[in-house]
C-alpha atoms as a PDB file:
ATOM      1  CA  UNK A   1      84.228   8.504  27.668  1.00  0.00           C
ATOM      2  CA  UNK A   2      84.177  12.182  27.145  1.00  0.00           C
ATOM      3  CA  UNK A   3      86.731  14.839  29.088  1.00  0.00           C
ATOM      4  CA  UNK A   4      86.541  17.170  31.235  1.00  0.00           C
ATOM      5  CA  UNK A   5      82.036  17.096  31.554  1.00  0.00           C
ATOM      6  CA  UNK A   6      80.097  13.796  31.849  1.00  0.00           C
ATOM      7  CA  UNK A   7      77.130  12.180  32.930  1.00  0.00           C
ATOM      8  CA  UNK A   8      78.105  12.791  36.861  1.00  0.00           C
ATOM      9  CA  UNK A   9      79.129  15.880  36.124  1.00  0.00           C
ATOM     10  CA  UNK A  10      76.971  18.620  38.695  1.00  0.00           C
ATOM     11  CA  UNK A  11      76.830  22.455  37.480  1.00  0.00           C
ATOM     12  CA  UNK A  12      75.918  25.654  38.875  1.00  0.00           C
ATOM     13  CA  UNK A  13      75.002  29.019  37.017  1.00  0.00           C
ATOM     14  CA  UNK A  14      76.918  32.365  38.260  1.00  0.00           C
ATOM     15  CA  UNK A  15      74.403  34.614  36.525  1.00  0.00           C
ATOM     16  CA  UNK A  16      71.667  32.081  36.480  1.00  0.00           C
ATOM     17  CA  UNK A  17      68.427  34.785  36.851  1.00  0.00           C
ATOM     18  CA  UNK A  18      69.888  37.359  34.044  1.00  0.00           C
ATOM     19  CA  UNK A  19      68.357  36.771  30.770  1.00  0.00           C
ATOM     20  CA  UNK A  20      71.042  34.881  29.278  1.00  0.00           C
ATOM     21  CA  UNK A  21      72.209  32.805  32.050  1.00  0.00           C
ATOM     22  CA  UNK A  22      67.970  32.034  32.396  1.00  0.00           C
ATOM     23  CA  UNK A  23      68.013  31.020  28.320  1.00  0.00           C
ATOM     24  CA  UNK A  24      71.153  28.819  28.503  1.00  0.00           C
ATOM     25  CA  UNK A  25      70.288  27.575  31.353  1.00  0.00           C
ATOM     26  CA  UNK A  26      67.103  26.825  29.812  1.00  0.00           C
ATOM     27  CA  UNK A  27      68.692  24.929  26.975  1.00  0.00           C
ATOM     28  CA  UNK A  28      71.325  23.092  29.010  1.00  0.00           C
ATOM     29  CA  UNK A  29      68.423  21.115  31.356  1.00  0.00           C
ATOM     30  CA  UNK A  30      66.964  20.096  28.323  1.00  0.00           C
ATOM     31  CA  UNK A  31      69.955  18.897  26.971  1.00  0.00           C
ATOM     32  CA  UNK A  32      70.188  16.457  29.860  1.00  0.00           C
ATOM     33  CA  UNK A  33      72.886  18.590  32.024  1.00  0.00           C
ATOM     34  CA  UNK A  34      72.122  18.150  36.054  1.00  0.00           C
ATOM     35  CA  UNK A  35      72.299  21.811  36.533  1.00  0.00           C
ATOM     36  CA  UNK A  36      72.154  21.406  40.758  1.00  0.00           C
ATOM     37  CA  UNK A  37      71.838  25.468  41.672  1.00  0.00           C
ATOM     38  CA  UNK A  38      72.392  29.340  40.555  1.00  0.00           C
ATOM     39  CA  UNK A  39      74.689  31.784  42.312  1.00  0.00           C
ATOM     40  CA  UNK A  40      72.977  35.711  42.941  1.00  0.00           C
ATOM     41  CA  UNK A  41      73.609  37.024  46.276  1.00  0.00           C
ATOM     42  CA  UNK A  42      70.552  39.296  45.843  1.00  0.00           C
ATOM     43  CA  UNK A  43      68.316  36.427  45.481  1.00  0.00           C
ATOM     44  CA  UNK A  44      69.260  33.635  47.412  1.00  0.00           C
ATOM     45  CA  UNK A  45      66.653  31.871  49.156  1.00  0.00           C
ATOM     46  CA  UNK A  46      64.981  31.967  46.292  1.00  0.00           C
ATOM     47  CA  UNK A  47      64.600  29.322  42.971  1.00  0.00           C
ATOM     48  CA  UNK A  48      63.577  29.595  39.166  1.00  0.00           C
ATOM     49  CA  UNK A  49      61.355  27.303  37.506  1.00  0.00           C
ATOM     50  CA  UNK A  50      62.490  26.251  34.153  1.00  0.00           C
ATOM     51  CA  UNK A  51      60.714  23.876  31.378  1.00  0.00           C
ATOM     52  CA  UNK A  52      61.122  20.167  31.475  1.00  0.00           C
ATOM     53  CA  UNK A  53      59.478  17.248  29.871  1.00  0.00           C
ATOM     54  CA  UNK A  54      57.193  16.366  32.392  1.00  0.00           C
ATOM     55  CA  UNK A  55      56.569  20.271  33.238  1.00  0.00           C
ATOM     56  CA  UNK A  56      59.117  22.256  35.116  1.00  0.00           C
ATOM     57  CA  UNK A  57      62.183  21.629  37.067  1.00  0.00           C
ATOM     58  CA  UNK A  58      62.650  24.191  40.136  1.00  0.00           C
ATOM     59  CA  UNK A  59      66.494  25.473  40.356  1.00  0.00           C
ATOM     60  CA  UNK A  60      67.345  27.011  43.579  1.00  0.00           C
ATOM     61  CA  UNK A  61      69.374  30.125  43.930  1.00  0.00           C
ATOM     62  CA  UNK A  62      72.090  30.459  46.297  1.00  0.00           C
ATOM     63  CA  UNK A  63      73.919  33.709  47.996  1.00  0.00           C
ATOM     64  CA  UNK A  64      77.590  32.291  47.162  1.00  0.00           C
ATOM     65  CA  UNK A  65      78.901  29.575  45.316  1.00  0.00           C
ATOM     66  CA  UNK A  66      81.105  28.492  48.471  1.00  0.00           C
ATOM     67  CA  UNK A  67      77.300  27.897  49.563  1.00  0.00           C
ATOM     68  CA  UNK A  68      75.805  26.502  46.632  1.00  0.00           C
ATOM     69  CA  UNK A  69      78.902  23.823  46.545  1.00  0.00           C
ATOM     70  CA  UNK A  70      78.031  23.038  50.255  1.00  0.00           C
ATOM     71  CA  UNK A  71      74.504  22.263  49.388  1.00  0.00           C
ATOM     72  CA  UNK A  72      74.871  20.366  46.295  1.00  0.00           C
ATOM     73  CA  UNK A  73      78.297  18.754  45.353  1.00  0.00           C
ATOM     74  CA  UNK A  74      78.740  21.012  42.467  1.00  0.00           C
ATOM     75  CA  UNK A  75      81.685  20.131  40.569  1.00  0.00           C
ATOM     76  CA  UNK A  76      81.175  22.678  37.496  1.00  0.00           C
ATOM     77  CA  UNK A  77      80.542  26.410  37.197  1.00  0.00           C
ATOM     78  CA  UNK A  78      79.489  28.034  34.461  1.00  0.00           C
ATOM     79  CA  UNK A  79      79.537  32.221  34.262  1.00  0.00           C
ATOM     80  CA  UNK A  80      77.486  34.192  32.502  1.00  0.00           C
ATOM     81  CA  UNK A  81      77.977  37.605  34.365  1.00  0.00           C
ATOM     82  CA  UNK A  82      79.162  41.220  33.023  1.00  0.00           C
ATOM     83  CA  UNK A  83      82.447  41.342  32.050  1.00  0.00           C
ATOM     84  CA  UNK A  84      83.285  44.167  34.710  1.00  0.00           C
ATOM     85  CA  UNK A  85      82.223  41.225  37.142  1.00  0.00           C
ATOM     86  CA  UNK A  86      83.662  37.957  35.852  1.00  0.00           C
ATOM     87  CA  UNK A  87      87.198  38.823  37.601  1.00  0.00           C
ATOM     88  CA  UNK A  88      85.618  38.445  41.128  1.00  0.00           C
ATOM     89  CA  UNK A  89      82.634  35.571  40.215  1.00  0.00           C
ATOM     90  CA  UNK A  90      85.864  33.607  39.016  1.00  0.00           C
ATOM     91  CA  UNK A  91      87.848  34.013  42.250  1.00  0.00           C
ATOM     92  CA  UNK A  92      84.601  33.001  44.553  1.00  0.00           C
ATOM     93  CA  UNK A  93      84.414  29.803  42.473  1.00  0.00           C
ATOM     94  CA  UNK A  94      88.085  29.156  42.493  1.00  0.00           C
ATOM     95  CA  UNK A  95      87.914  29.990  47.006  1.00  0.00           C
ATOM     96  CA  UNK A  96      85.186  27.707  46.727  1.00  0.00           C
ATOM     97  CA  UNK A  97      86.762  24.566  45.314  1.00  0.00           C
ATOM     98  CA  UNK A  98      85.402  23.891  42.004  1.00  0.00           C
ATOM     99  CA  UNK A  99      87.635  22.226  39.997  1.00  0.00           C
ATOM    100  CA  UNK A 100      85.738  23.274  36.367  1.00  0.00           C
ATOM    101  CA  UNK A 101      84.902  26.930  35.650  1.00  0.00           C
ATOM    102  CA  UNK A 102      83.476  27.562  32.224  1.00  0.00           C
ATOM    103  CA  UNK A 103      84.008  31.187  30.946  1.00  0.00           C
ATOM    104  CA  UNK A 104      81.171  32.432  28.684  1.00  0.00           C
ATOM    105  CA  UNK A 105      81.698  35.940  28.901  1.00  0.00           C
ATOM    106  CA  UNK A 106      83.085  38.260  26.157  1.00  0.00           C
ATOM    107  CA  UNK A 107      85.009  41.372  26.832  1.00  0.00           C
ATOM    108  CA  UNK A 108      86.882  40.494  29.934  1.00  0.00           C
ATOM    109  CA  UNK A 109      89.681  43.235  30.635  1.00  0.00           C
ATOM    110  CA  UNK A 110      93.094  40.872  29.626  1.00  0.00           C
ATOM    111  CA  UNK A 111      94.608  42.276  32.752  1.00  0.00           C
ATOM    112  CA  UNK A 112      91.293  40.439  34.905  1.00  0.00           C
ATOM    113  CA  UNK A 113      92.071  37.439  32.848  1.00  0.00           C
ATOM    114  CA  UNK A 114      95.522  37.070  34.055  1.00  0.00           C
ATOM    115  CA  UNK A 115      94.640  37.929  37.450  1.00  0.00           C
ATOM    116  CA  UNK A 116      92.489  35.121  37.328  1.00  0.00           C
ATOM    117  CA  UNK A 117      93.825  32.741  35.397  1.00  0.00           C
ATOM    118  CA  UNK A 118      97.124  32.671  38.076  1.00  0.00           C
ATOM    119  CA  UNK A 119      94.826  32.522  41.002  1.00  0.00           C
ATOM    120  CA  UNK A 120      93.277  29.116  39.423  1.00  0.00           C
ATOM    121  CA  UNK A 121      96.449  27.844  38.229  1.00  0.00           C
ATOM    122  CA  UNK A 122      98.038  28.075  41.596  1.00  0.00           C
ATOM    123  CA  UNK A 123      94.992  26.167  42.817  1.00  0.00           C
ATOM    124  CA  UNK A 124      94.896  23.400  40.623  1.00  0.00           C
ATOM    125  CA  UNK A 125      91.846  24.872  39.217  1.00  0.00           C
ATOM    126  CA  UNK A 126      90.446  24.625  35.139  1.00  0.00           C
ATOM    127  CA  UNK A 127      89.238  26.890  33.409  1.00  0.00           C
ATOM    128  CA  UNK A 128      87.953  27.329  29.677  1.00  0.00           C
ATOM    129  CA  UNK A 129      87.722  30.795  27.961  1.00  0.00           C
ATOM    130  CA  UNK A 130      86.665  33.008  28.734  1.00  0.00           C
ATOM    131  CA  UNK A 131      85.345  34.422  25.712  1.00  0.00           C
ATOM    132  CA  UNK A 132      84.176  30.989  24.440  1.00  0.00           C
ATOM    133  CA  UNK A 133      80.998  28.938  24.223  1.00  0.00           C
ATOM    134  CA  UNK A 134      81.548  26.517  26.246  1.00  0.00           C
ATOM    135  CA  UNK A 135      82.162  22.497  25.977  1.00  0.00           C
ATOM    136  CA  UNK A 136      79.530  19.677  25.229  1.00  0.00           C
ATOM    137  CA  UNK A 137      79.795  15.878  25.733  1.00  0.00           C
ATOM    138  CA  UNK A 138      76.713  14.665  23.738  1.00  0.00           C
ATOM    139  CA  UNK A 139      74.104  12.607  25.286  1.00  0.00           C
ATOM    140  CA  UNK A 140      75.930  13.170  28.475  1.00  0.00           C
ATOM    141  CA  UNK A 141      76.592  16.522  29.493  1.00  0.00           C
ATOM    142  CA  UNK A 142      76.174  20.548  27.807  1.00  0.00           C
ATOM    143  CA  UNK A 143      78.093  23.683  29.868  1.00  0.00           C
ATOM    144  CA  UNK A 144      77.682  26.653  27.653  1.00  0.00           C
ATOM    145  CA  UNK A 145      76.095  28.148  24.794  1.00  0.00           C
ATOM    146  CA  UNK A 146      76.902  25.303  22.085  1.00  0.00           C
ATOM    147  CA  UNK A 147      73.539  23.846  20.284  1.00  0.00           C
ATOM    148  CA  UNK A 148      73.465  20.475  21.715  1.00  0.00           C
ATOM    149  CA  UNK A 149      71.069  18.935  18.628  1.00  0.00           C
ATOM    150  CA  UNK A 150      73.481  19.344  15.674  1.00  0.00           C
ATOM    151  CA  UNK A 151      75.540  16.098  16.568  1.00  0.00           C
ATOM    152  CA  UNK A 152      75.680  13.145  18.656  1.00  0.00           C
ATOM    153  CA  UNK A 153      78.164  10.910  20.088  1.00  0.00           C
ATOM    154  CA  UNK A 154      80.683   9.474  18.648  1.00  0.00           C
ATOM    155  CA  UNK A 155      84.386   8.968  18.240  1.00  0.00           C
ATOM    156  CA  UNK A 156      85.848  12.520  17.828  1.00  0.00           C
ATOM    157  CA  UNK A 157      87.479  15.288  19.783  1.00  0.00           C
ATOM    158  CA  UNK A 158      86.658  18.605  18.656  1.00  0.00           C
ATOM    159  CA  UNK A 159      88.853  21.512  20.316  1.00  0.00           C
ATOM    160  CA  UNK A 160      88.510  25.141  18.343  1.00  0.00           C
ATOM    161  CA  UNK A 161      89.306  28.702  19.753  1.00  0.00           C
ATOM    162  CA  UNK A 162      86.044  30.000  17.518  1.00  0.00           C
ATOM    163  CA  UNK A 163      82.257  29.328  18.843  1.00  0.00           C
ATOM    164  CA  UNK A 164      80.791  29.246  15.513  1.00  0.00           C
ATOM    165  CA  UNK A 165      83.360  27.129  13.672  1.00  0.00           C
ATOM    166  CA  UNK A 166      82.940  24.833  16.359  1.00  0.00           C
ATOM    167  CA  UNK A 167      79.080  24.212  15.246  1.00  0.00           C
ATOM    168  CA  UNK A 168      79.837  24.408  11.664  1.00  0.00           C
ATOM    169  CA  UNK A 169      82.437  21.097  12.620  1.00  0.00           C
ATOM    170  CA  UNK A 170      79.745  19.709  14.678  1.00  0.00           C
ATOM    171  CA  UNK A 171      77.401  19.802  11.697  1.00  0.00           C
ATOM    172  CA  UNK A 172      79.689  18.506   9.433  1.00  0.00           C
ATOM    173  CA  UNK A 173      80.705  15.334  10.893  1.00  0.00           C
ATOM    174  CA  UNK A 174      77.396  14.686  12.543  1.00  0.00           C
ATOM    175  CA  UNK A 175      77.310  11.208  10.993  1.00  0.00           C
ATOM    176  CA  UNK A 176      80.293  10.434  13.261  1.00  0.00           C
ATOM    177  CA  UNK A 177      79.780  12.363  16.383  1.00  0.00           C
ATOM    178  CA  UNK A 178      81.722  13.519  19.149  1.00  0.00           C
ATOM    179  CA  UNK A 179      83.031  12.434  22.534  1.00  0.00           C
ATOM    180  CA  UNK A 180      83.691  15.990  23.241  1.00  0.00           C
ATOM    181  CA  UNK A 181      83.451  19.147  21.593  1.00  0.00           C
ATOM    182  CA  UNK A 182      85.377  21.894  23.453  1.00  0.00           C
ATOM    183  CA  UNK A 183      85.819  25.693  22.559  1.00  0.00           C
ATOM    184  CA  UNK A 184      88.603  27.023  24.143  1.00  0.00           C
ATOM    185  CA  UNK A 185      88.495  30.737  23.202  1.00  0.00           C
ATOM    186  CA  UNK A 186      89.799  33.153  21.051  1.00  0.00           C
ATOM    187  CA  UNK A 187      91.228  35.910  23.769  1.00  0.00           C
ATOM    188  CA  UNK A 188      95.159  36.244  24.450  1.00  0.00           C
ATOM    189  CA  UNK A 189      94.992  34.418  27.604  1.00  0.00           C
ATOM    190  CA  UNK A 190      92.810  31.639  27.993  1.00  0.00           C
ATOM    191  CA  UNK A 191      92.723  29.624  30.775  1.00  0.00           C
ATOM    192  CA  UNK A 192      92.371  26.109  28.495  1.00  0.00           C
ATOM    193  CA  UNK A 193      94.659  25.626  25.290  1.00  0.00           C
ATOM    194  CA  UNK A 194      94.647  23.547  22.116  1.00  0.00           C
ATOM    195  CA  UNK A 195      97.474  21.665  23.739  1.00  0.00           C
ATOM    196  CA  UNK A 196      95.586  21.274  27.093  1.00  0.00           C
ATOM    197  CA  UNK A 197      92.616  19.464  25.126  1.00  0.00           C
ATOM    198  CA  UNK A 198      95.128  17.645  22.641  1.00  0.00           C
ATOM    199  CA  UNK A 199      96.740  16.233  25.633  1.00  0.00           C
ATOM    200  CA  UNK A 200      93.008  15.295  27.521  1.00  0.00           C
ATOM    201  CA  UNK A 201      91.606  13.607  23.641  1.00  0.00           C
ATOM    202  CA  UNK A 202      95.142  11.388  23.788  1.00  0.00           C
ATOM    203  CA  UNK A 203      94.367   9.904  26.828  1.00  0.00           C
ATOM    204  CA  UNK A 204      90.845   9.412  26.021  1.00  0.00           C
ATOM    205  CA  UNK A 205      90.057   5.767  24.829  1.00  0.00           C
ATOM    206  CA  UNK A 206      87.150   6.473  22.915  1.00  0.00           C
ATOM    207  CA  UNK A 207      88.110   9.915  21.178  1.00  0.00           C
ATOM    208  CA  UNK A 208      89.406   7.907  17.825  1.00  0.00           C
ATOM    209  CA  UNK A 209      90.958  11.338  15.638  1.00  0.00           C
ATOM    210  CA  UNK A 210      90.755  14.832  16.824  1.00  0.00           C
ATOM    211  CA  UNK A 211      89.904  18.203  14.867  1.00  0.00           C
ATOM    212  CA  UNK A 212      91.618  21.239  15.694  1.00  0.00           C
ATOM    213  CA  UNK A 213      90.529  24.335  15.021  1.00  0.00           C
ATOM    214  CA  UNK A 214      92.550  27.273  14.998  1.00  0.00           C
ATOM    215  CA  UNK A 215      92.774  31.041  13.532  1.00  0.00           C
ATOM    216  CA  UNK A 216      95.506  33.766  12.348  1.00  0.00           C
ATOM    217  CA  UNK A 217      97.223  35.608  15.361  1.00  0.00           C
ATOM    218  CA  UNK A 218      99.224  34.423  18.359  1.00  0.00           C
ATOM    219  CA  UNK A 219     101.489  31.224  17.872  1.00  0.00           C
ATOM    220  CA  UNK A 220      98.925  28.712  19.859  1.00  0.00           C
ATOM    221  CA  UNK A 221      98.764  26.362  16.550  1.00  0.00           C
ATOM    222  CA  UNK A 222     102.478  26.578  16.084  1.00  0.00           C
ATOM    223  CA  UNK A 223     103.016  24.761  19.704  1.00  0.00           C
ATOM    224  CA  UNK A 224     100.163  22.659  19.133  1.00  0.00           C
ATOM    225  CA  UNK A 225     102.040  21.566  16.092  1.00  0.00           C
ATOM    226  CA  UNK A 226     105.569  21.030  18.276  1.00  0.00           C
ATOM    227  CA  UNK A 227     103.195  19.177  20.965  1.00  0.00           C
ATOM    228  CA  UNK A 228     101.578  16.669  18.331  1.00  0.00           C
ATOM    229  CA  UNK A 229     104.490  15.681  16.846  1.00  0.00           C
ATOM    230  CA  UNK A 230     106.517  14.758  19.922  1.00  0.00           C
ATOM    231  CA  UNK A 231     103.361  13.206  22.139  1.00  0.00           C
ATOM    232  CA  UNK A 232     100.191  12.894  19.794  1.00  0.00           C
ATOM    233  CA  UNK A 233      99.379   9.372  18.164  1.00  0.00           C
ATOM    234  CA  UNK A 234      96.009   9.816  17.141  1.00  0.00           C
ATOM    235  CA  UNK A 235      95.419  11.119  13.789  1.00  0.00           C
ATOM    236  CA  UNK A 236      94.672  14.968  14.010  1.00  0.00           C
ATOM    237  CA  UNK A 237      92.740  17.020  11.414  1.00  0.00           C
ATOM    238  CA  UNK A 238      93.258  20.970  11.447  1.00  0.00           C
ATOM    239  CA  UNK A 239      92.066  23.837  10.037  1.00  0.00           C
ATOM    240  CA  UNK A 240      93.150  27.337  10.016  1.00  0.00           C
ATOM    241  CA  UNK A 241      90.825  30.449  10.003  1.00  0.00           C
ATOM    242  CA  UNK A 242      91.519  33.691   8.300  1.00  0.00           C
ATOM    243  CA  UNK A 243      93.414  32.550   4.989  1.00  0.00           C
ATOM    244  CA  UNK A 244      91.214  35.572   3.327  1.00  0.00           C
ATOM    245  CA  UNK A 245      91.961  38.120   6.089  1.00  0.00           C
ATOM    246  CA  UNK A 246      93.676  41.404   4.706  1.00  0.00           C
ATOM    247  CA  UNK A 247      97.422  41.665   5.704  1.00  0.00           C
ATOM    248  CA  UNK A 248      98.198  43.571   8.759  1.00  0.00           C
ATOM    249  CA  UNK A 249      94.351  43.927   9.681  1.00  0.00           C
ATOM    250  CA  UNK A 250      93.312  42.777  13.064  1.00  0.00           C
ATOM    251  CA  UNK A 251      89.664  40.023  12.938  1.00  0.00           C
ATOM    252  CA  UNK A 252      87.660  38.980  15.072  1.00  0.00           C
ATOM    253  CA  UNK A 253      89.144  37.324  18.291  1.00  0.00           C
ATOM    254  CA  UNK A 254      91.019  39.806  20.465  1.00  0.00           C
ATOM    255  CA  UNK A 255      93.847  37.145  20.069  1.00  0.00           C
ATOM    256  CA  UNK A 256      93.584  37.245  16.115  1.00  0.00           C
ATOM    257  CA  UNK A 257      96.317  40.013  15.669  1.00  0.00           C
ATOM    258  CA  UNK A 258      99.055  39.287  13.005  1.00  0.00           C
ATOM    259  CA  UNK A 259     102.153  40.730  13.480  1.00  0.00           C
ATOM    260  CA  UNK A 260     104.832  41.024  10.575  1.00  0.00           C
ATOM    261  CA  UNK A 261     104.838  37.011   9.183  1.00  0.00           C
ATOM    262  CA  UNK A 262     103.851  35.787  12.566  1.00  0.00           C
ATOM    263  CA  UNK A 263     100.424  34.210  13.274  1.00  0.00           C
ATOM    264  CA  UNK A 264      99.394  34.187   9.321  1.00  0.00           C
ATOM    265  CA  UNK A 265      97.520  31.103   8.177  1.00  0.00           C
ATOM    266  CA  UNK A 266     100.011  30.050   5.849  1.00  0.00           C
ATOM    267  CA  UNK A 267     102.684  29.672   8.831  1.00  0.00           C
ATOM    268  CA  UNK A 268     100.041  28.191  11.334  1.00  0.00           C
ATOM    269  CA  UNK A 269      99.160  25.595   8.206  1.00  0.00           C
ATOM    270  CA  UNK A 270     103.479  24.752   7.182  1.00  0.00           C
ATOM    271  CA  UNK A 271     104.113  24.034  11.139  1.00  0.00           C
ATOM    272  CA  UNK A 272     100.262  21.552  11.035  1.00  0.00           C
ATOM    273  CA  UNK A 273     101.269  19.853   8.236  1.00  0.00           C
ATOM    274  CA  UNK A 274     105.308  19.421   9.095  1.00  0.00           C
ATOM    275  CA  UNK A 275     103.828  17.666  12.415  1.00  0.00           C
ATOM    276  CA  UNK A 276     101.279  15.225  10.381  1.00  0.00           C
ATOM    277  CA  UNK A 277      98.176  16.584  10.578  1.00  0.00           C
ATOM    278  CA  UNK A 278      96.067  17.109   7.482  1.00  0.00           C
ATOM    279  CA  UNK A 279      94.836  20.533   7.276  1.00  0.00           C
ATOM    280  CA  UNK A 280      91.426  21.314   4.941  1.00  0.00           C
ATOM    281  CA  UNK A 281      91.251  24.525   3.900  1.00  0.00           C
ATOM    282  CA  UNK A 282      87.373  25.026   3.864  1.00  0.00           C
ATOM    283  CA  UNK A 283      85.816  23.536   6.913  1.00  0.00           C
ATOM    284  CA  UNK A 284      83.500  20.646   4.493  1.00  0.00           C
ATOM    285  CA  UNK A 285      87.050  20.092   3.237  1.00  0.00           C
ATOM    286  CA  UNK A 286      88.414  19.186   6.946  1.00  0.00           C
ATOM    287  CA  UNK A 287      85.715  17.376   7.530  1.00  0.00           C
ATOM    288  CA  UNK A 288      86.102  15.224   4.510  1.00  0.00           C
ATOM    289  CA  UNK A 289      89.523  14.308   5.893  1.00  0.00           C
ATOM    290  CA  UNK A 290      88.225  13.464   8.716  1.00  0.00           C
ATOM    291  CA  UNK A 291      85.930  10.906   7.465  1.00  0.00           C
ATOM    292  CA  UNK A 292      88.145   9.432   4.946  1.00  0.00           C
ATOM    293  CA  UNK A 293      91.233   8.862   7.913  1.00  0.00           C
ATOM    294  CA  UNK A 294      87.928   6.844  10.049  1.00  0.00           C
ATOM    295  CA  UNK A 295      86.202   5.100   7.162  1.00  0.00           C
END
């Protein structure tokens, strides 16, 4: 089991023919994702060849998503376009009924995100990030920019709002795996929280602990803390970045601002811990708890 992206799962590229929606798209074919069509209304008609293991696999290009879904049963977008253009690639793919946008994108305008982020919601529509790389279920399915060779399968739910502590985990417990591996974002509005994927790993059968990743700023980790002790009974593993971060200096994430004794580390670790959940304070440290609550 995985959630959100398996095996079926059918994706198409807003951004496909710029140079980073060609490289990730690159690396998500070879990672086994059925990446069905791009989206580039100046080139539709057209297709890009990419590398496979028997030679190349053609990818055609469509003028709209609403298109694009029409033509292949897409079920997943994934954006890679300019930020001053994510606000209106996200509405088309909301208008055209997919029900899983992934947000790659960094430096959306907040105000663009919220615009957004409504319009889905009132459609029944998911999204994750934006500002984020993306979600992998290994061996099955890879939306994003997440390496999809540093882990396998296995019996954990990873959610973290930071890209590169979400690799570092993946690393770690590689002798375990992962069901899924999600990263949510570290922007003030996101359209997928920790709770969101908290919720999604308790209902998952094979997802046996979870990890959660969080960082200074905002109070997401406090009400992921409320939400695990009241509805959580899988064993959760945290761990809080930005224990070393100067007082009253913003890092990082746009949503990584402290304000007065809100959104430290300390706080975000007193709430984890009054809920249950073990909290490392290095991430080999989490991981260690991690393997000793499974072994």
């Amino acid at each position: 089991m995985a959630i959100f992206l398996t095996e079926a799962s059918k994706v198409i590229v807003q951004g496909m023919t710029g140079s980073e929606g060609q490289k990730h798209t690159t690396r998500m074919l070879a990672s086994g994702t059925a990446v069905v069509g791009g989206v580039n209304p100046r080139k539709a008609g057209t297709s890009v060849d990419f590398p496979a293991a028997d030679g190349t696999v053609s990818v055609p290009v469509f003028g709209t998503v609403a298109d694009a879904v029409a033509a292949t049963g897409a079920d997943v977008s994934v954006v890679f376009v300019p930020p001053a253009f994510t606000k209106a690639a996200v509405i088309e793919a909301v208008d055209a009924g997919v029900p899983l946008i992934v947000i790659i994108t960094e430096g959306v305008p907040v105000a663009d995100t919220a615009e957004f982020y409504t319009h889905a919601a009132a459609k029944g529509v998911r999204l994750i990030g934006p500002n984020c790389p993306g979600l992998i279920s290994p061996g099955k399915s890879n939306v994003g920019i997440i390496p999809a060779d540093i882990s396998g399968a296995g019996k954990i739910g990873l959610v973290s709002k930071s890209g590169t502590l979400t690799y570092q985990m993946m690393y770690e417990l590689r002798d375990i795996g992962f069901s899924t591996a999600i990263g949510i974002g570290g922007d003030p509005i996101i359209g997928t929280t920790h709770i969101d994927a908290l919720a999604a790993f308790e209902a998952d059968p094979d997802t046996a602990a979870i990890v959660m990743i969080g960082e200074i700023g905002g109070d997401a980790e406090e009400r992921a803390a409320a939400y695990i002790k009241e509805h959580v009974t899988k064993p959760v593993v945290g761990y809080v970045a930005g224990f070393t971060a100067p007082e009253g200096k913003t890092m990082g994430h746009a949503g990584a601002i402290v304000s007065g004794s809100s959104g430290t580390a300390k706080g975000k670790q007193e709430a984890l811990e009054a809920a249950g959940v073990k909290v490392g304070k290095t991430p080999s440290e989490t991981a260690n708890l991690v393997r000793a609550l499974l072994n």
